[in-house]
C-alpha atoms as a PDB file:
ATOM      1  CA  UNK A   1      28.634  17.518  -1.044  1.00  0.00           C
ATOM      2  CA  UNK A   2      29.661  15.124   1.897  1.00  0.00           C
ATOM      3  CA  UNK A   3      29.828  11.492   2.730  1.00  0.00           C
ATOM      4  CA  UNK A   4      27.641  10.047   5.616  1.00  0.00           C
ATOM      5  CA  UNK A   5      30.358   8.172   7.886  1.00  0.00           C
ATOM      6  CA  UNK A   6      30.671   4.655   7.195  1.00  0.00           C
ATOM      7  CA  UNK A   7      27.356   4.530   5.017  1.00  0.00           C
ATOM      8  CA  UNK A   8      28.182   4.864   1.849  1.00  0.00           C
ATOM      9  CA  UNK A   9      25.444   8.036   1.144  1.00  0.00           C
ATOM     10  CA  UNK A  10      26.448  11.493  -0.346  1.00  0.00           C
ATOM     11  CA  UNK A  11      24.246  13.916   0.760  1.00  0.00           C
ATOM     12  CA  UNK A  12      24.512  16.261  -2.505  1.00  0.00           C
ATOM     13  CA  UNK A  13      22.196  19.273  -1.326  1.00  0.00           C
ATOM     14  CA  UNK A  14      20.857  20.390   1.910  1.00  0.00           C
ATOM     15  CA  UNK A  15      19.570  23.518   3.454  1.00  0.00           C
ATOM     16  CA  UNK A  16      21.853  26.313   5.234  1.00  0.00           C
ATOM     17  CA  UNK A  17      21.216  25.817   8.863  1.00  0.00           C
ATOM     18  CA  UNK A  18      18.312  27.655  10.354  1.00  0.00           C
ATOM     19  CA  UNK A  19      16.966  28.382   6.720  1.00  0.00           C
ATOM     20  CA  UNK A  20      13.389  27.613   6.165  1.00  0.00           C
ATOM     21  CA  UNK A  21      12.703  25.572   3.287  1.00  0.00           C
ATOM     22  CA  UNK A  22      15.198  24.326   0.383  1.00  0.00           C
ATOM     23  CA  UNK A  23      16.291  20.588  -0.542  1.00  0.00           C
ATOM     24  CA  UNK A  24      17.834  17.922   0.952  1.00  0.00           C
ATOM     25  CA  UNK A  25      18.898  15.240  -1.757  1.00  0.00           C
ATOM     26  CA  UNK A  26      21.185  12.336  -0.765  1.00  0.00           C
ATOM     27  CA  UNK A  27      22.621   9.036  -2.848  1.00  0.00           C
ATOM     28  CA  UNK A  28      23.134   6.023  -1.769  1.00  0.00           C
ATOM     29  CA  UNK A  29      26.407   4.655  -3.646  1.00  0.00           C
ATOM     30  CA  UNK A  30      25.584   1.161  -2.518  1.00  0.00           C
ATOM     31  CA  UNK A  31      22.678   0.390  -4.420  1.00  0.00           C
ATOM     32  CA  UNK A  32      23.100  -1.202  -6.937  1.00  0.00           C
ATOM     33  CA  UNK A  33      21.880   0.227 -10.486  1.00  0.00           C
ATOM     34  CA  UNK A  34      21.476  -3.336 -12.529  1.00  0.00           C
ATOM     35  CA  UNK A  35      19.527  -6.280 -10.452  1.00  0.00           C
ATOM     36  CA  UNK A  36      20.850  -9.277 -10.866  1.00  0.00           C
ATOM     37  CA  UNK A  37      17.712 -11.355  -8.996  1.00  0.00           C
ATOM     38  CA  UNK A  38      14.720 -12.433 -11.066  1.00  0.00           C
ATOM     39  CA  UNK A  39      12.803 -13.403  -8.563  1.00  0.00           C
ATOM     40  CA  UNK A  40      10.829  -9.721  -7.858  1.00  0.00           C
ATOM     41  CA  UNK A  41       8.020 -10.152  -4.197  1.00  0.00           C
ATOM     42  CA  UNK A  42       7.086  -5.992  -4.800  1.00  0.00           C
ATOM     43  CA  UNK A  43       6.300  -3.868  -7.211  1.00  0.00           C
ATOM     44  CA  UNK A  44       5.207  -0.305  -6.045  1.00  0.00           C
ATOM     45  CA  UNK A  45       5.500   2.502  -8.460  1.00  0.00           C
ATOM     46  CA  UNK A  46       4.015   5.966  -7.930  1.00  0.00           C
ATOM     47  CA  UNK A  47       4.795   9.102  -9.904  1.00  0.00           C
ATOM     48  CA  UNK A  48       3.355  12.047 -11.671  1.00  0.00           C
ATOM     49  CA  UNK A  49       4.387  12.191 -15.470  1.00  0.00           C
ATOM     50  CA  UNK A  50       5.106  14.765 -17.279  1.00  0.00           C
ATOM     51  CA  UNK A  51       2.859  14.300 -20.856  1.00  0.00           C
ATOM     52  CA  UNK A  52       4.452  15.513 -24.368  1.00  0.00           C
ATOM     53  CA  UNK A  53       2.947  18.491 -25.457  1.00  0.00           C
ATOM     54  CA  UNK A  54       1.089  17.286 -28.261  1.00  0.00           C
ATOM     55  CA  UNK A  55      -1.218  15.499 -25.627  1.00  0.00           C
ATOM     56  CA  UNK A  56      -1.876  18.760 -23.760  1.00  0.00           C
ATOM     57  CA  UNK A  57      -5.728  19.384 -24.030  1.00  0.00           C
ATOM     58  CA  UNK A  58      -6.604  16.307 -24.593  1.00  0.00           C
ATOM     59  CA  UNK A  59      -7.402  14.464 -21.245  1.00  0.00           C
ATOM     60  CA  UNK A  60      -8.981  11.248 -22.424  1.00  0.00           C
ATOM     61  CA  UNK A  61      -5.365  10.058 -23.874  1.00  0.00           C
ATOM     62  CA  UNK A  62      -3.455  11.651 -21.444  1.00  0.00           C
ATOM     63  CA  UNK A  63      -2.172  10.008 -18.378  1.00  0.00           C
ATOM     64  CA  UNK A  64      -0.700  12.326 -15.529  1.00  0.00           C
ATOM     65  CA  UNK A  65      -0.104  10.326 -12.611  1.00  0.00           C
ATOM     66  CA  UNK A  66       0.104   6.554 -11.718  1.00  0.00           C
ATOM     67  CA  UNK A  67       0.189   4.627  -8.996  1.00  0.00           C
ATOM     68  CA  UNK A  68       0.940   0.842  -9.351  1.00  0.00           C
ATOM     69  CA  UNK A  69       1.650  -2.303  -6.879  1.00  0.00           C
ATOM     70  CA  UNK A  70       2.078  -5.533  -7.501  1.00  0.00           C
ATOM     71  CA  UNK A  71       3.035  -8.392  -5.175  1.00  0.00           C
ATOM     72  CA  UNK A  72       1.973 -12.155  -4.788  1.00  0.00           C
ATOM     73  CA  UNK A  73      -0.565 -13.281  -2.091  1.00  0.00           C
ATOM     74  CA  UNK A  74      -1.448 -16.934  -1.103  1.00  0.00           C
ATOM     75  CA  UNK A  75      -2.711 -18.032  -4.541  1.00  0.00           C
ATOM     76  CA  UNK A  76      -2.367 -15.466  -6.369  1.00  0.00           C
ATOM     77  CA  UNK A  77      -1.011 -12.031  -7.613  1.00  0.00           C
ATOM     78  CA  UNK A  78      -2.761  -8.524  -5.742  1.00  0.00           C
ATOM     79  CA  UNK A  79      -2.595  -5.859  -7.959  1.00  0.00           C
ATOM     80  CA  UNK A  80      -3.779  -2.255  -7.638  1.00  0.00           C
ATOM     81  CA  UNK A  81      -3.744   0.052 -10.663  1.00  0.00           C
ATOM     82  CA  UNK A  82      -5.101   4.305 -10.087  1.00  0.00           C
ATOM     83  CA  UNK A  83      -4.266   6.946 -12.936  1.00  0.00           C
ATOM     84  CA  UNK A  84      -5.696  10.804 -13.741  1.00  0.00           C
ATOM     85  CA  UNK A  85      -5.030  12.806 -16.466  1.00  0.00           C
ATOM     86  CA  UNK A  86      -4.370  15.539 -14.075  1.00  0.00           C
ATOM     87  CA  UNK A  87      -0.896  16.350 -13.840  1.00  0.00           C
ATOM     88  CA  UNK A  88       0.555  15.454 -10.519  1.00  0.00           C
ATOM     89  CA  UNK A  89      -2.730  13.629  -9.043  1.00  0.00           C
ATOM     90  CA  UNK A  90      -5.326  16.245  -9.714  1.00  0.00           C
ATOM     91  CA  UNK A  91      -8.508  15.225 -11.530  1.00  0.00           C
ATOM     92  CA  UNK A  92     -10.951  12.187 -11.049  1.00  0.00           C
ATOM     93  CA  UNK A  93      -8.682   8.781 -10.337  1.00  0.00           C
ATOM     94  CA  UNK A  94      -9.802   6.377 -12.139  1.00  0.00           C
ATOM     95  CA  UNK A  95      -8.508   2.307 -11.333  1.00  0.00           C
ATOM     96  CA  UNK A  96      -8.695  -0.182  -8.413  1.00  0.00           C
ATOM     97  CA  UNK A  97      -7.287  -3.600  -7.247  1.00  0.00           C
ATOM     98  CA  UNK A  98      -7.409  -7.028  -8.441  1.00  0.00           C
ATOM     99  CA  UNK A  99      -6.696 -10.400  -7.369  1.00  0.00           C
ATOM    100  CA  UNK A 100      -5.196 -12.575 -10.168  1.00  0.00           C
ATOM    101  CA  UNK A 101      -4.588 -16.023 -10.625  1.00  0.00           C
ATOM    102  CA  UNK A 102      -1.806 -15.839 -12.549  1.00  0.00           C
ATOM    103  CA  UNK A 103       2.041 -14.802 -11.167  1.00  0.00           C
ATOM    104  CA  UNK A 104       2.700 -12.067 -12.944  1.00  0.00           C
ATOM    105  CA  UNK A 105       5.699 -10.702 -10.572  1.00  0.00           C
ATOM    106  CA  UNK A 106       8.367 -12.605 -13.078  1.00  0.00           C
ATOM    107  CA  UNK A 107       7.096 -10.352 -16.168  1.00  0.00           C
ATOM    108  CA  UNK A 108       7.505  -7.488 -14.279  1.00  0.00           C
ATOM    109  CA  UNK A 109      10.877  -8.018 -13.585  1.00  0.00           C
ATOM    110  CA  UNK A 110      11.327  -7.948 -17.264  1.00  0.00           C
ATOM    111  CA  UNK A 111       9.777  -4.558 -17.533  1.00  0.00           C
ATOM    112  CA  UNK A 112      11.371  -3.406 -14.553  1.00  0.00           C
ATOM    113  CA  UNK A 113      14.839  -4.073 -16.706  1.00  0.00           C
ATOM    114  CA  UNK A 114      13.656  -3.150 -19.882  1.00  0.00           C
ATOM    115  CA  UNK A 115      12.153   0.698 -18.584  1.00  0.00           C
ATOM    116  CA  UNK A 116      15.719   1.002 -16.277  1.00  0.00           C
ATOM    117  CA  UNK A 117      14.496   1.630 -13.228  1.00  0.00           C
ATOM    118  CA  UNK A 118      17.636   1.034 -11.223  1.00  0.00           C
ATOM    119  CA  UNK A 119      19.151   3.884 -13.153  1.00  0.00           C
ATOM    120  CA  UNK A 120      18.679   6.543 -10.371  1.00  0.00           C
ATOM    121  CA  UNK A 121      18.869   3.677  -7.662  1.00  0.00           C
ATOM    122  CA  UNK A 122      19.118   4.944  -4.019  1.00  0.00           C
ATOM    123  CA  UNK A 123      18.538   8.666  -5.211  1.00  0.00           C
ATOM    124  CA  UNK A 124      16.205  10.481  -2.742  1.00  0.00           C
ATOM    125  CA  UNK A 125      15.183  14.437  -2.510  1.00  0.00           C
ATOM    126  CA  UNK A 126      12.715  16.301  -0.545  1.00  0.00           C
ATOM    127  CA  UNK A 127      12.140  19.674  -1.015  1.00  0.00           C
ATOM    128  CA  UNK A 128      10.750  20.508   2.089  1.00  0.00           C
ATOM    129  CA  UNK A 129       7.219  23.185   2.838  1.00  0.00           C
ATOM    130  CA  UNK A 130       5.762  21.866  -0.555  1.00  0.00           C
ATOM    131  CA  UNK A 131       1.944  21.396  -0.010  1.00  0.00           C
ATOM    132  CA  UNK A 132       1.972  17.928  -1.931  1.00  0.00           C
ATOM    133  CA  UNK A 133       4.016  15.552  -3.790  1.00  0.00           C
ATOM    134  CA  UNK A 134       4.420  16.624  -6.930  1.00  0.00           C
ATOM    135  CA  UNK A 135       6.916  14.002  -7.900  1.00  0.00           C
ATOM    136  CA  UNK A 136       6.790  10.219  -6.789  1.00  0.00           C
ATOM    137  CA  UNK A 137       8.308   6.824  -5.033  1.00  0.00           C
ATOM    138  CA  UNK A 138       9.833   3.584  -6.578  1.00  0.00           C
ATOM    139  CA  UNK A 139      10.170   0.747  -4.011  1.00  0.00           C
ATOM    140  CA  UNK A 140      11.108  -2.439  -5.690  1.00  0.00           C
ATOM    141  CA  UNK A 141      12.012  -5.969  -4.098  1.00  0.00           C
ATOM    142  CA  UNK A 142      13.443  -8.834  -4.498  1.00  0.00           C
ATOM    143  CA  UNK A 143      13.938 -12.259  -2.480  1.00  0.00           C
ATOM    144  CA  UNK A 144      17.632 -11.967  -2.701  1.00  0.00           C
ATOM    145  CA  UNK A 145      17.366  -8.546  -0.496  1.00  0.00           C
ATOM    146  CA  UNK A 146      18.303  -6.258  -3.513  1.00  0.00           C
ATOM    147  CA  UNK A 147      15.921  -3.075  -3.546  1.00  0.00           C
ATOM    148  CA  UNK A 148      15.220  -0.321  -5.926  1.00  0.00           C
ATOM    149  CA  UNK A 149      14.587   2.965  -3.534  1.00  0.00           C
ATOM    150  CA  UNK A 150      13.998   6.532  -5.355  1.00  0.00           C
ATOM    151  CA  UNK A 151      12.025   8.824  -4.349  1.00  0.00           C
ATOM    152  CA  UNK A 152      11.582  12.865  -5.256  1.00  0.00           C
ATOM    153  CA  UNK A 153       8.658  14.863  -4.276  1.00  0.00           C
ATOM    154  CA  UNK A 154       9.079  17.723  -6.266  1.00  0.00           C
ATOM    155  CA  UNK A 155       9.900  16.089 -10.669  1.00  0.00           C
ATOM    156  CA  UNK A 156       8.266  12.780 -11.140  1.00  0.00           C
ATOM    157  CA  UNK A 157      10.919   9.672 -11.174  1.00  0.00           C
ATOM    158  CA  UNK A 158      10.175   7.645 -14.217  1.00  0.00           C
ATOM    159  CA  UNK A 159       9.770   9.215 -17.606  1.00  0.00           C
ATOM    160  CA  UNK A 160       6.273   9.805 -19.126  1.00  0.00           C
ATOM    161  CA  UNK A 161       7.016   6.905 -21.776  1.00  0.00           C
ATOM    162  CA  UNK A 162       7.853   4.471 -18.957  1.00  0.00           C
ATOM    163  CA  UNK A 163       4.206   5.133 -17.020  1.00  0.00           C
ATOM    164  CA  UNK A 164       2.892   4.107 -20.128  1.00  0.00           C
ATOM    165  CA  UNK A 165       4.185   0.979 -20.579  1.00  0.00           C
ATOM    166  CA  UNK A 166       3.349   0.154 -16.718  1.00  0.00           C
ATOM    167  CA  UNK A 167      -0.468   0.673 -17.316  1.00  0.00           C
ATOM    168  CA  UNK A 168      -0.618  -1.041 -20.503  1.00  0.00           C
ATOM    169  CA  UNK A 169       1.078  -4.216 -18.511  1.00  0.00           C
ATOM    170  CA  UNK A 170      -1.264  -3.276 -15.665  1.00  0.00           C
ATOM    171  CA  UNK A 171      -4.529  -3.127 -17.698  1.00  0.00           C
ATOM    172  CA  UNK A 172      -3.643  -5.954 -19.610  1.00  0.00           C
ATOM    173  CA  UNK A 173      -2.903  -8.228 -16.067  1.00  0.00           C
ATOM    174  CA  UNK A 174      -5.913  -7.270 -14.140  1.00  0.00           C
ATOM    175  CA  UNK A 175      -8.195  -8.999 -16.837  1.00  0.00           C
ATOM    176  CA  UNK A 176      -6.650 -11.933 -16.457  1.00  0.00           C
ATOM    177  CA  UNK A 177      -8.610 -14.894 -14.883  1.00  0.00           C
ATOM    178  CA  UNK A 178      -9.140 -14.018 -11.024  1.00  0.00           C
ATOM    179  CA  UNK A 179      -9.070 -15.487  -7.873  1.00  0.00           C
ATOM    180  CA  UNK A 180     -12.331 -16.433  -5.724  1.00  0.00           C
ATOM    181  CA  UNK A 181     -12.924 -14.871  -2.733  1.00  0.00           C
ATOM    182  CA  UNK A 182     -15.934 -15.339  -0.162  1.00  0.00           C
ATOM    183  CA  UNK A 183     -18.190 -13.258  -0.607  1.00  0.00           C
ATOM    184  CA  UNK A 184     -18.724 -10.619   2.451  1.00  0.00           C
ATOM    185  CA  UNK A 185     -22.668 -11.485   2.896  1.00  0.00           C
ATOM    186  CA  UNK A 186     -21.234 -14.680   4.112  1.00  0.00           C
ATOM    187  CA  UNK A 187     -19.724 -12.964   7.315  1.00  0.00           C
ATOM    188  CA  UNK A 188     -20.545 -14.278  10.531  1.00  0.00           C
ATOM    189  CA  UNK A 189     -17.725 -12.483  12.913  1.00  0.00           C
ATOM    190  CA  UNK A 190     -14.378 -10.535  12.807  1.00  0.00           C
ATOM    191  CA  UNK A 191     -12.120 -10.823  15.523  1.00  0.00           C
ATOM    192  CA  UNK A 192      -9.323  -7.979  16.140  1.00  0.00           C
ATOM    193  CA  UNK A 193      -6.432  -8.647  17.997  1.00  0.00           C
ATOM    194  CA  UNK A 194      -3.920  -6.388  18.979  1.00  0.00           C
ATOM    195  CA  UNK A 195      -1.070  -6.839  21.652  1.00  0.00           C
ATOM    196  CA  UNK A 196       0.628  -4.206  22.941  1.00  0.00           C
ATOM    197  CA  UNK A 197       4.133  -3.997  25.383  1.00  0.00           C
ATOM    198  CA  UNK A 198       3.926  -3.993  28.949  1.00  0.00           C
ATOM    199  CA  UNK A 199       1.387  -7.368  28.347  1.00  0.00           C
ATOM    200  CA  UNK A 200      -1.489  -4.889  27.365  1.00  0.00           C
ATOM    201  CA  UNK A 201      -3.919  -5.744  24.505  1.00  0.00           C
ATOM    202  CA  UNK A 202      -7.086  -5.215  22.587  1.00  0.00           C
ATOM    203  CA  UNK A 203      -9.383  -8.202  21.559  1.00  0.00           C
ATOM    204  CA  UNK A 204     -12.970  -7.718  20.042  1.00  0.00           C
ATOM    205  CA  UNK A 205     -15.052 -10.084  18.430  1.00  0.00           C
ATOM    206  CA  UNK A 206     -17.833  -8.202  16.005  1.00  0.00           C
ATOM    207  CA  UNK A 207     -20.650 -11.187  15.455  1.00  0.00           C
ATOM    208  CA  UNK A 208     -23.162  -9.995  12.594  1.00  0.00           C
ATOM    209  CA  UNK A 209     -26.636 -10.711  13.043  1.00  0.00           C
ATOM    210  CA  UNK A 210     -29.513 -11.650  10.589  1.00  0.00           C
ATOM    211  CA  UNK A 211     -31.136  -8.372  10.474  1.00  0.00           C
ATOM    212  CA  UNK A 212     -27.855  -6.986   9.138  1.00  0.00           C
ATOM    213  CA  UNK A 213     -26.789  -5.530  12.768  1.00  0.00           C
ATOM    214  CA  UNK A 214     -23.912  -6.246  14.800  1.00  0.00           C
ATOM    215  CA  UNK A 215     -22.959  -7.165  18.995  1.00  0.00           C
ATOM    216  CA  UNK A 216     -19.636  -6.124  19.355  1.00  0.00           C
ATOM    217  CA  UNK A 217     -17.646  -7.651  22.305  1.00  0.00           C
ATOM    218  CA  UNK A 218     -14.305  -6.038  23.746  1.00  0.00           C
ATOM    219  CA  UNK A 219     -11.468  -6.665  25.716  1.00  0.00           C
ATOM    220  CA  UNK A 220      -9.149  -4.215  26.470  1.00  0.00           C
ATOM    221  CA  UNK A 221      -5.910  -4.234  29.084  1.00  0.00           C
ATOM    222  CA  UNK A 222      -3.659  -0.913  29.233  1.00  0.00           C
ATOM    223  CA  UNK A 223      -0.822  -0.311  31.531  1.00  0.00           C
ATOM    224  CA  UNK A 224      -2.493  -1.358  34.608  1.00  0.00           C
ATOM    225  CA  UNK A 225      -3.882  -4.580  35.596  1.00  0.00           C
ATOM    226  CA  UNK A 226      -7.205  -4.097  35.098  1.00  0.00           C
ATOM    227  CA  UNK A 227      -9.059  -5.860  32.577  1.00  0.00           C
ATOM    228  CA  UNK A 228     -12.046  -3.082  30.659  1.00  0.00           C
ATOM    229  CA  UNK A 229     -15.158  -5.581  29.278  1.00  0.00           C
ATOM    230  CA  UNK A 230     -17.554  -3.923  27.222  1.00  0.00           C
ATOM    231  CA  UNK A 231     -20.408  -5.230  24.973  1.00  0.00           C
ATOM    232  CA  UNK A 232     -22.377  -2.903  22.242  1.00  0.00           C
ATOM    233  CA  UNK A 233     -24.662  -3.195  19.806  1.00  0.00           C
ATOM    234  CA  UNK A 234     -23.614  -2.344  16.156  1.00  0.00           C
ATOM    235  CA  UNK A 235     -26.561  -0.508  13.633  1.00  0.00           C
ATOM    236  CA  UNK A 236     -26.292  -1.935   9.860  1.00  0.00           C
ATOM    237  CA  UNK A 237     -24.585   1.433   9.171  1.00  0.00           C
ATOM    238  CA  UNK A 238     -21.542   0.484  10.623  1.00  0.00           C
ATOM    239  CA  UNK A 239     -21.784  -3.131   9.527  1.00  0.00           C
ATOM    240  CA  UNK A 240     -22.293  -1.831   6.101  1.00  0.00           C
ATOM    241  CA  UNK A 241     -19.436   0.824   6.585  1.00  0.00           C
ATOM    242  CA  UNK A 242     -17.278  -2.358   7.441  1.00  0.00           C
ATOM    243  CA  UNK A 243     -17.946  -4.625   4.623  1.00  0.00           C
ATOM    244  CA  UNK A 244     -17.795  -1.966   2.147  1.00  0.00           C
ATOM    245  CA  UNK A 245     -14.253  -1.330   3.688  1.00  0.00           C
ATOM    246  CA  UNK A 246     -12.963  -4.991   2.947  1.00  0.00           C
ATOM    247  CA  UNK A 247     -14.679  -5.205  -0.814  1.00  0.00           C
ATOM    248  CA  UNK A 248     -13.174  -1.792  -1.415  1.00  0.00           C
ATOM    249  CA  UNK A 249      -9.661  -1.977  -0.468  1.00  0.00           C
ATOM    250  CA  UNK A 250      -9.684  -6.200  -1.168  1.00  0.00           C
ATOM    251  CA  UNK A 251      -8.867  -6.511   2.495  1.00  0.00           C
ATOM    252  CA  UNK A 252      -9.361 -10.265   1.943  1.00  0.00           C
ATOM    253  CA  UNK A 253      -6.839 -10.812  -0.360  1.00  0.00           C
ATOM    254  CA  UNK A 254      -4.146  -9.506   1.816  1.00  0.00           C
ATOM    255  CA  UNK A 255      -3.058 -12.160   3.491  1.00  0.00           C
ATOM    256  CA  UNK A 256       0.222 -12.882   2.057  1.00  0.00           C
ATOM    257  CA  UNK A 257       1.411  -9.709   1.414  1.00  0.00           C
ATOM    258  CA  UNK A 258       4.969  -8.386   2.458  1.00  0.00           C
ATOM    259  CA  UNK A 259       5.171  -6.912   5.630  1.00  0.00           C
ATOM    260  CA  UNK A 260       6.055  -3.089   5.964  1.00  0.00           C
ATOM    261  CA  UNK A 261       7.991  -4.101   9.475  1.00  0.00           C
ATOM    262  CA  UNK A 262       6.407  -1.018  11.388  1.00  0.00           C
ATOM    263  CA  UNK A 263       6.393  -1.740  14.979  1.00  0.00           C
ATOM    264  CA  UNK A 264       4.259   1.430  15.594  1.00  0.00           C
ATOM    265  CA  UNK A 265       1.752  -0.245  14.140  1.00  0.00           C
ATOM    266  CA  UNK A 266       2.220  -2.907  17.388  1.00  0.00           C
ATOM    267  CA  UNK A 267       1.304  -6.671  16.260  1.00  0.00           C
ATOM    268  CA  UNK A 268      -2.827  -6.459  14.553  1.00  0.00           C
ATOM    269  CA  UNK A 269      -4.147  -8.726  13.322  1.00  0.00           C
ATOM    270  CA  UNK A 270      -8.172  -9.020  11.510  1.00  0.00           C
ATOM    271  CA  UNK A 271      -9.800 -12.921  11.116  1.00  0.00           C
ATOM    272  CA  UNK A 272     -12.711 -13.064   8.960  1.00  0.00           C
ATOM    273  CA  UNK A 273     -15.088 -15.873   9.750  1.00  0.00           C
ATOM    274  CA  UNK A 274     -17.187 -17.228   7.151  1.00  0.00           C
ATOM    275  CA  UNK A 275     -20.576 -19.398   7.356  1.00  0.00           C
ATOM    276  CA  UNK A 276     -18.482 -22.640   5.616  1.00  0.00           C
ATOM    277  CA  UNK A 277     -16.201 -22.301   8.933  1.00  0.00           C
ATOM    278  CA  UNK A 278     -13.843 -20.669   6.382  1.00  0.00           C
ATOM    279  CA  UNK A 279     -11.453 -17.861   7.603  1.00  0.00           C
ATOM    280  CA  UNK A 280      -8.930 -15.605   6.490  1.00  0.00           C
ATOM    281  CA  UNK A 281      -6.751 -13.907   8.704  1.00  0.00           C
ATOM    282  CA  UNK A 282      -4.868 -10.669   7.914  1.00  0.00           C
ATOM    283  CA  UNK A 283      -1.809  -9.047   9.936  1.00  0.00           C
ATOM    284  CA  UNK A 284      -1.924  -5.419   9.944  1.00  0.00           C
ATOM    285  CA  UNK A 285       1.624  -3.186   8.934  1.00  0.00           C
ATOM    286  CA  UNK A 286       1.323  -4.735   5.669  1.00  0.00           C
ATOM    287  CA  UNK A 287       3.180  -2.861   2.227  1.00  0.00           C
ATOM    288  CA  UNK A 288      -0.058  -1.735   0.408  1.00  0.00           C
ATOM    289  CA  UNK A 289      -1.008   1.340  -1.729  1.00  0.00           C
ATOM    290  CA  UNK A 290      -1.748   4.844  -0.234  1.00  0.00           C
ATOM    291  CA  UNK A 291      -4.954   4.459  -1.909  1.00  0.00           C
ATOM    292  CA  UNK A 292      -6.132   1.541  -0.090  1.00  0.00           C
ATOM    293  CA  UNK A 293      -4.042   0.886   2.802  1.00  0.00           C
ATOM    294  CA  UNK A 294      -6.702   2.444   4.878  1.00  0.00           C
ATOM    295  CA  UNK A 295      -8.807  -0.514   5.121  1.00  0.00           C
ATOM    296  CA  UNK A 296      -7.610  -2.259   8.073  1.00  0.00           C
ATOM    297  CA  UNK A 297      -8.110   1.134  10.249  1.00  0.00           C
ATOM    298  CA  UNK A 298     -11.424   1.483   9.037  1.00  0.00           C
ATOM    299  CA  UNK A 299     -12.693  -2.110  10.542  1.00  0.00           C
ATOM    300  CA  UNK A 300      -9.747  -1.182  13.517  1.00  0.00           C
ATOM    301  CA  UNK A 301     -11.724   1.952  14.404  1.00  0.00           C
ATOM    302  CA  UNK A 302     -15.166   0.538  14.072  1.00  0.00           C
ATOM    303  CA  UNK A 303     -14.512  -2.349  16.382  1.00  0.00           C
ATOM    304  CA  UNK A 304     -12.532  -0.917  18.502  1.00  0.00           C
ATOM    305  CA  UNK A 305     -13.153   2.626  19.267  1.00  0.00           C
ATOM    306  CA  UNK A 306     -16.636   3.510  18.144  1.00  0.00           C
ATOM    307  CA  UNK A 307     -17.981   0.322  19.709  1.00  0.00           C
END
């Protein structure tokens, strides 16, 4: 065991240098294992569970992995909810997002409490060459900067009992009276932007047509001066490929979600134009779900490099 100068983390285990392999597990003796802040902005919870034995064989009341986020957005609460009765992740998922009226984030701050999940606070192991995660992630937050970080990817990090109690609060939430978003078939254009260092940048604007096509103009500037123009048509494959992206993920509901601060991600940003001259824009490098974080690339990619 050693200290990390000056940071306050032990590193309790770590591979023999040059060794292939093994586990490198460190604690971070600064954070803190009771929250004193009520006022919770995530909620991101993903582990595999270990199921008492009694349950074994039986897969329709067995839960083996969860995955669950909450965090408030404009006017409501975004909430994504995926479990399988597969232990660690295998087996059909089952679950998806929704976008809630009601601010739910103060409850789970109760439940956060009540299950202990600062307990193992700033605990984090990797066991490196394993072909998956077999364990899980806790990343809570709070306005007053206080954080809940665990993380293990080989023994799951909350107890089976405690991924209980987070679906039944998730199931019950998620019926709960929901917010009203516009409706995709009211699209008329999404603009991408995307600026880059050294004054480079990326703009297209994707205008849908009435036959369910698309005309996709771009405008690109790299390193040099020069500025690329290109305009391309769009088949309804792709525009169908693109809306199924934002109902799927609940791209517009993302607004005001926390930011992940990732500046490899560079400064993105999607605006969705409706026919009421309605729009929504969304800022990519947003905290979001494994699951369903995806969506932004997907309309990213269409816009920008396969048109």
């Amino acid at each position: 065991m050693r200290f990390l100068k000056k940071s306050g983390v032990v590193v309790l285990k770590e591979p023999k240098p040059g060794t292939c392999g093994g586990t490198t597990a460190t604690l971070d003796t600064n954070a803190p294992k009771e929250i004193t802040s009520e006022n919770m902005i995530l909620f991101d919870v993903t582990s595999a569970l270990n199921p008492p034995r009694e349950l074994y064989g039986a897969p329709d009341k067995t839960v083996g992995y969860i995955s669950a986020y909450a965090a408030n957005s404009g006017a409501g609460t975004f909430l994504f909810l995926e479990t399988c009765a597969g232990h660690f992740r295998r087996g059909e998922r089952n679950g998806g997002w929704a976008y809630v009226k009601e601010n739910v984030m103060p409850k789970l701050a109760e439940l956060t409490r009540e299950c202990g999940l600062a307990k193992k606070n700033g605990f984090h192991s990797k066991t490196h060459g394993l072909p998956e995660n077999f364990g899980g992630d806790i990343d809570v937050r709070y306005s007053s900067g206080e954080r809940i970080s665990v993380s293990n990817n080989q023994s799951p990090v909350i107890p089976y009992e405690t991924g209980i109690k987070i679906k039944e609060f998730f199931d019950l939430a998620m019926k709960t009276e929901k917010v009203v978003l516009p409706d995709v078939s009211s699209l008329i254009s999404i603009v991408f932007e995307e600026k880059r260092k050294n004054c480079g940048f990326t703009n297209a604007n994707l205008t849908f047509e009435p036959d369910g096509s698309g005309i996709n103009k771009k405008t690109c500037r790299y390193d040099d001066p020069k500025i690329y123009e290109s305009t391309k048509a769009v088949e309804t494959e792709g525009i169908d490929l693109i809306k199924r992206s934002i109902t799927e993920n609940g791209v517009l509901a993302w607004a005001g979600l926390p930011d992940g601060g990732y500046s490899f991600t560079g400064d993105k940003q999607l605006t969705f134009i409706f026919k009421d001259a309605d729009s929504i824009t969304v800022k990519g490098g947003k905290i979001l779900p494994d699951r369903i974080r995806g969506g932004f690339f997907n309309i990213e990619l269409e816009m920008t490099t396969k048109h």
